[in-house]
Structure formats: C-alpha cells, structure tokens
PDB file of N, CA and C in Angstrom:
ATOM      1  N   UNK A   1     -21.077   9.253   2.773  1.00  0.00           N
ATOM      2  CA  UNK A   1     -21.312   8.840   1.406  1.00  0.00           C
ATOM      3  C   UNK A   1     -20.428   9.701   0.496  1.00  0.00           C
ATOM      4  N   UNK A   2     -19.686   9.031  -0.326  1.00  0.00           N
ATOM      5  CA  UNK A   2     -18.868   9.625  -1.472  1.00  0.00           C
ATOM      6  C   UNK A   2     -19.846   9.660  -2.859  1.00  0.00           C
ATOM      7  N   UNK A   3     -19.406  11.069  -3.269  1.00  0.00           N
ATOM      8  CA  UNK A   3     -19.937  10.842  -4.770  1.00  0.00           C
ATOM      9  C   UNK A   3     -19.857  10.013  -5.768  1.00  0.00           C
ATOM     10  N   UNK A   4     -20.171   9.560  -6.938  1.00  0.00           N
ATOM     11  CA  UNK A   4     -19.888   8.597  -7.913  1.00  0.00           C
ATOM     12  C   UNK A   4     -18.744   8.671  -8.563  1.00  0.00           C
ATOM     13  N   UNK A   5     -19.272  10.274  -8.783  1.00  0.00           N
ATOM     14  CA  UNK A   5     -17.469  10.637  -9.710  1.00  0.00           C
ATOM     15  C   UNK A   5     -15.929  10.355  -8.571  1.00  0.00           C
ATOM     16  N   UNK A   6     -16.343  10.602  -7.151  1.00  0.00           N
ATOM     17  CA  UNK A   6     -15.234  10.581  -6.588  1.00  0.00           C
ATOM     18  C   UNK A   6     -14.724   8.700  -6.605  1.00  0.00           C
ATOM     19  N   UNK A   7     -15.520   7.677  -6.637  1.00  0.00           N
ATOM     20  CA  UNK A   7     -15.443   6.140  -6.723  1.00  0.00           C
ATOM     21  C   UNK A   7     -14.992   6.084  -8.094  1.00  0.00           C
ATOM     22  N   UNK A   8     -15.309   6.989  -9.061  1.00  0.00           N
ATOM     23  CA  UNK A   8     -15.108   6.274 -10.255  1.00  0.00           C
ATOM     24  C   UNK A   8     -13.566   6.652 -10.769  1.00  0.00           C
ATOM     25  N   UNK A   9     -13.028   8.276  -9.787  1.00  0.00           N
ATOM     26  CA  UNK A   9     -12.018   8.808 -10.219  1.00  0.00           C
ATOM     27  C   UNK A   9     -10.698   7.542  -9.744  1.00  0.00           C
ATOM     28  N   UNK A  10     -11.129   7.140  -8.408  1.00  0.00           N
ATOM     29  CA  UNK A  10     -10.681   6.232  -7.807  1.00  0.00           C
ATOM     30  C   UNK A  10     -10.135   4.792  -8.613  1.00  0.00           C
ATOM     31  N   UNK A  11     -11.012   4.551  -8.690  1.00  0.00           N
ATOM     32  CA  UNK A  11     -10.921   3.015  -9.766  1.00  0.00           C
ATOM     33  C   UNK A  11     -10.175   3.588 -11.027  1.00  0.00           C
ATOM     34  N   UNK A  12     -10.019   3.998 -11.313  1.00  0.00           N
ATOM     35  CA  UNK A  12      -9.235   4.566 -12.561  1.00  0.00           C
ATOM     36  C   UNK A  12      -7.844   4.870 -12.517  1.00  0.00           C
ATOM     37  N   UNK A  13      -7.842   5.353 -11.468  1.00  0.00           N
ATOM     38  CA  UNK A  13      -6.317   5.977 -10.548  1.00  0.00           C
ATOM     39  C   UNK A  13      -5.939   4.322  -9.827  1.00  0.00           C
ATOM     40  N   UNK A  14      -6.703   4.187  -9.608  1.00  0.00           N
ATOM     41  CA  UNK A  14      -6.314   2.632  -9.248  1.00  0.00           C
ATOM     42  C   UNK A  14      -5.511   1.613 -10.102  1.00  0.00           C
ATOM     43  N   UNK A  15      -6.808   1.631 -10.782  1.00  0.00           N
ATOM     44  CA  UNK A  15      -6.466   0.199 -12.018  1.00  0.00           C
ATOM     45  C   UNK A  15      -6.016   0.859 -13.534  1.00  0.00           C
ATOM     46  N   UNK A  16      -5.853   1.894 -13.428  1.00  0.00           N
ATOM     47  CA  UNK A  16      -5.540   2.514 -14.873  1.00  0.00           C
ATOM     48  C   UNK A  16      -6.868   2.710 -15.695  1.00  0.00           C
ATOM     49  N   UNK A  17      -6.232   2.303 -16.478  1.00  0.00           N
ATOM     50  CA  UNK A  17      -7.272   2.532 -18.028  1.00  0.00           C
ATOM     51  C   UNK A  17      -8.195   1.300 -18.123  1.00  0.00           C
ATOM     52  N   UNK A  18      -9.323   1.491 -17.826  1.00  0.00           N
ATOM     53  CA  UNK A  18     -10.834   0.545 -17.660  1.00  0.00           C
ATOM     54  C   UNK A  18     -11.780   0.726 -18.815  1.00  0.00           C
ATOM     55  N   UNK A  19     -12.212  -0.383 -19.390  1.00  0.00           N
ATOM     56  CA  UNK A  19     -13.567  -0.094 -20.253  1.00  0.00           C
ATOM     57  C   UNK A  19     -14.284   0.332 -19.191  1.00  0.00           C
ATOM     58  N   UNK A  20     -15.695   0.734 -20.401  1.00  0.00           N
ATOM     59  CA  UNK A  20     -17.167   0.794 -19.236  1.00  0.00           C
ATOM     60  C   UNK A  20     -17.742  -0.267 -18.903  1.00  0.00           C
ATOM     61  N   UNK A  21     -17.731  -1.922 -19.132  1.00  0.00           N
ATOM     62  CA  UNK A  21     -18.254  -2.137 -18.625  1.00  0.00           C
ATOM     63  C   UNK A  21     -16.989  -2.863 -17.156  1.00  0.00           C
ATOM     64  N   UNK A  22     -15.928  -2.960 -17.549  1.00  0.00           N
ATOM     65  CA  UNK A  22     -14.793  -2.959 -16.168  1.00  0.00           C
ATOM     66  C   UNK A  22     -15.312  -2.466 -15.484  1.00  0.00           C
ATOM     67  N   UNK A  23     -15.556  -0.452 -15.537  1.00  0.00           N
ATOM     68  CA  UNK A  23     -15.676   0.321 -14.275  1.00  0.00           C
ATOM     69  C   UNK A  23     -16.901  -0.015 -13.652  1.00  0.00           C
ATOM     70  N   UNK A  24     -18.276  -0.519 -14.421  1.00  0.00           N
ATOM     71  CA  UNK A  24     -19.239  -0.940 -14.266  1.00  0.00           C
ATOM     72  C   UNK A  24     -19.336  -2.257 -12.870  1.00  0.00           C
ATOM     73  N   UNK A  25     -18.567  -2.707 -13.154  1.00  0.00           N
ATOM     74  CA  UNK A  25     -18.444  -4.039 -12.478  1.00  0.00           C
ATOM     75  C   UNK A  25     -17.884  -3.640 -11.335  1.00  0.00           C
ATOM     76  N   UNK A  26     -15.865  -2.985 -11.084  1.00  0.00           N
ATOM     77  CA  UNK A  26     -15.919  -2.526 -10.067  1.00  0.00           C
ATOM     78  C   UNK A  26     -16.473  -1.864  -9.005  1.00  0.00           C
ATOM     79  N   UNK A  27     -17.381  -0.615  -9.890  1.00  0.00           N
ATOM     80  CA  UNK A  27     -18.258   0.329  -8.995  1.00  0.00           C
ATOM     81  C   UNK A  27     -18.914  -0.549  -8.050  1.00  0.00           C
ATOM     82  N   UNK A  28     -19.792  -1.839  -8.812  1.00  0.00           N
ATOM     83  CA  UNK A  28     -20.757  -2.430  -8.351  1.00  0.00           C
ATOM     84  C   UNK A  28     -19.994  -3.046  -6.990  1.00  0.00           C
ATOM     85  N   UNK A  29     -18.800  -4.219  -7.379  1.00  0.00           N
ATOM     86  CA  UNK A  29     -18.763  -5.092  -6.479  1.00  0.00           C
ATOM     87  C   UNK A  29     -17.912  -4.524  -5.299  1.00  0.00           C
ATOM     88  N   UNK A  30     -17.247  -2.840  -5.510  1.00  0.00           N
ATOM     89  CA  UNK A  30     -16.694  -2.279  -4.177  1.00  0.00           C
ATOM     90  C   UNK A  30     -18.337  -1.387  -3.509  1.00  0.00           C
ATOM     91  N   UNK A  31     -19.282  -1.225  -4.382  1.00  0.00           N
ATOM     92  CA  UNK A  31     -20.500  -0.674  -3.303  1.00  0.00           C
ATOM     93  C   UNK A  31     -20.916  -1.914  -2.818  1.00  0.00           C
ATOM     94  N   UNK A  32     -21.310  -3.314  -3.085  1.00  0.00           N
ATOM     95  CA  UNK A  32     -21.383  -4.376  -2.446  1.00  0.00           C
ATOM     96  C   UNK A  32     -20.924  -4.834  -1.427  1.00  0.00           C
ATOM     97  N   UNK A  33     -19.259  -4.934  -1.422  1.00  0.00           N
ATOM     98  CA  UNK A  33     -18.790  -5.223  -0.391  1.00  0.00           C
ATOM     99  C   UNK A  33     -18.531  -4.009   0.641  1.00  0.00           C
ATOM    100  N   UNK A  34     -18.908  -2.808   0.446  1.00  0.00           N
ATOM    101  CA  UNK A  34     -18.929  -1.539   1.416  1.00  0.00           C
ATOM    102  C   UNK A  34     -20.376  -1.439   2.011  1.00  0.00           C
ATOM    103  N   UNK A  35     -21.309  -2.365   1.206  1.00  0.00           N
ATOM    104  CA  UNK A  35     -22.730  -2.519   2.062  1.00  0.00           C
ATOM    105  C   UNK A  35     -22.311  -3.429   3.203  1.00  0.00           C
ATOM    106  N   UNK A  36     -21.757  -4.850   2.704  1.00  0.00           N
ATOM    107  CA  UNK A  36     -22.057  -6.023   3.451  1.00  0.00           C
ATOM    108  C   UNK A  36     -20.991  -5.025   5.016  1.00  0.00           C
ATOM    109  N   UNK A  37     -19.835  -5.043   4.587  1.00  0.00           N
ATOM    110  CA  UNK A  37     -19.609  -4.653   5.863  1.00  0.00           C
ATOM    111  C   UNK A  37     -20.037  -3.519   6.472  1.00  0.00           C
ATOM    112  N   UNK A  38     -20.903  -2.445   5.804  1.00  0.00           N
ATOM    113  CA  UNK A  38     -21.017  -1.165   6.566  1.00  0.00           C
ATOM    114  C   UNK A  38     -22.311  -1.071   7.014  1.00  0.00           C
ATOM    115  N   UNK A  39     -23.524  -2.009   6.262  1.00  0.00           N
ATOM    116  CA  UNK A  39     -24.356  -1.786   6.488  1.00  0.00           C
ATOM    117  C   UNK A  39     -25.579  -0.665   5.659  1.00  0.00           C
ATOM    118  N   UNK A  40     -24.294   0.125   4.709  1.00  0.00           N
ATOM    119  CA  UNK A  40     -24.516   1.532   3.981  1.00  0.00           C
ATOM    120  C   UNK A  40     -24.421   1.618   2.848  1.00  0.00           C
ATOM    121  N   UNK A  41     -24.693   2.336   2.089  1.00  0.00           N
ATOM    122  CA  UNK A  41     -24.407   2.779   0.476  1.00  0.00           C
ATOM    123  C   UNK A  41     -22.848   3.624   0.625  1.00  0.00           C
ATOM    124  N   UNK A  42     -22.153   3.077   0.494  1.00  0.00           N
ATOM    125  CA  UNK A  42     -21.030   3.875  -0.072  1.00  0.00           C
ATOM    126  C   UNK A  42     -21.234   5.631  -0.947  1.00  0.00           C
ATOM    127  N   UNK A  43     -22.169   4.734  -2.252  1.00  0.00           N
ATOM    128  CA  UNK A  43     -22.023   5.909  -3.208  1.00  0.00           C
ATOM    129  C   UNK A  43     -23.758   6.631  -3.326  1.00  0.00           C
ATOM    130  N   UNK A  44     -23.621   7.536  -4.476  1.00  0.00           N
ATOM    131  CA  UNK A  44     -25.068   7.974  -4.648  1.00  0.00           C
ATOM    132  C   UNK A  44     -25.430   7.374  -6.149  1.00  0.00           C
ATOM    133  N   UNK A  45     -24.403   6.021  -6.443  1.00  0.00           N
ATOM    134  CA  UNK A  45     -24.626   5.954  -7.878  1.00  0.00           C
ATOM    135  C   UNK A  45     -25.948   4.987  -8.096  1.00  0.00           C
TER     136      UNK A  45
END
C-alpha cells in the first residue's frame, strides 16, 4: 500500500496542473481499477 500523498504526488507529475476535483476523480478511478485487478486498496486514502 502506497500513501495518499505518494498517488497524489504522482498524478500531478503525471498530468501536470489538476483542479481538486480532477485529482479527486483520478485518485478514485486509479484506486478502482488497482482494486478490480489486485483485489487490494492501493492507497490509505
């Protein structure tokens, strides 16, 4: 499990410059699809 801040530093470094509710959405739908295939929580957010 990765921290929140480490997913959120991510998406940012990723996609650049994000509103909150952008990062909101990404956070969500990359811990989603890191459940469906892992089975797991990705984050602690």
């Amino acid at each position: 499990m990765i921290s929140g801040k480490d997913l959120v530093e991510y998406i940012i470094n990723y996609f650049g410059e994000v509103n909150a509710k952008q990062l909101q959405k990404l956070a969500y739908l990359t811990e989603l699809e890191y459940m469906k295939a892992h089975g797991e929580r990705l984050t602690d957010l």
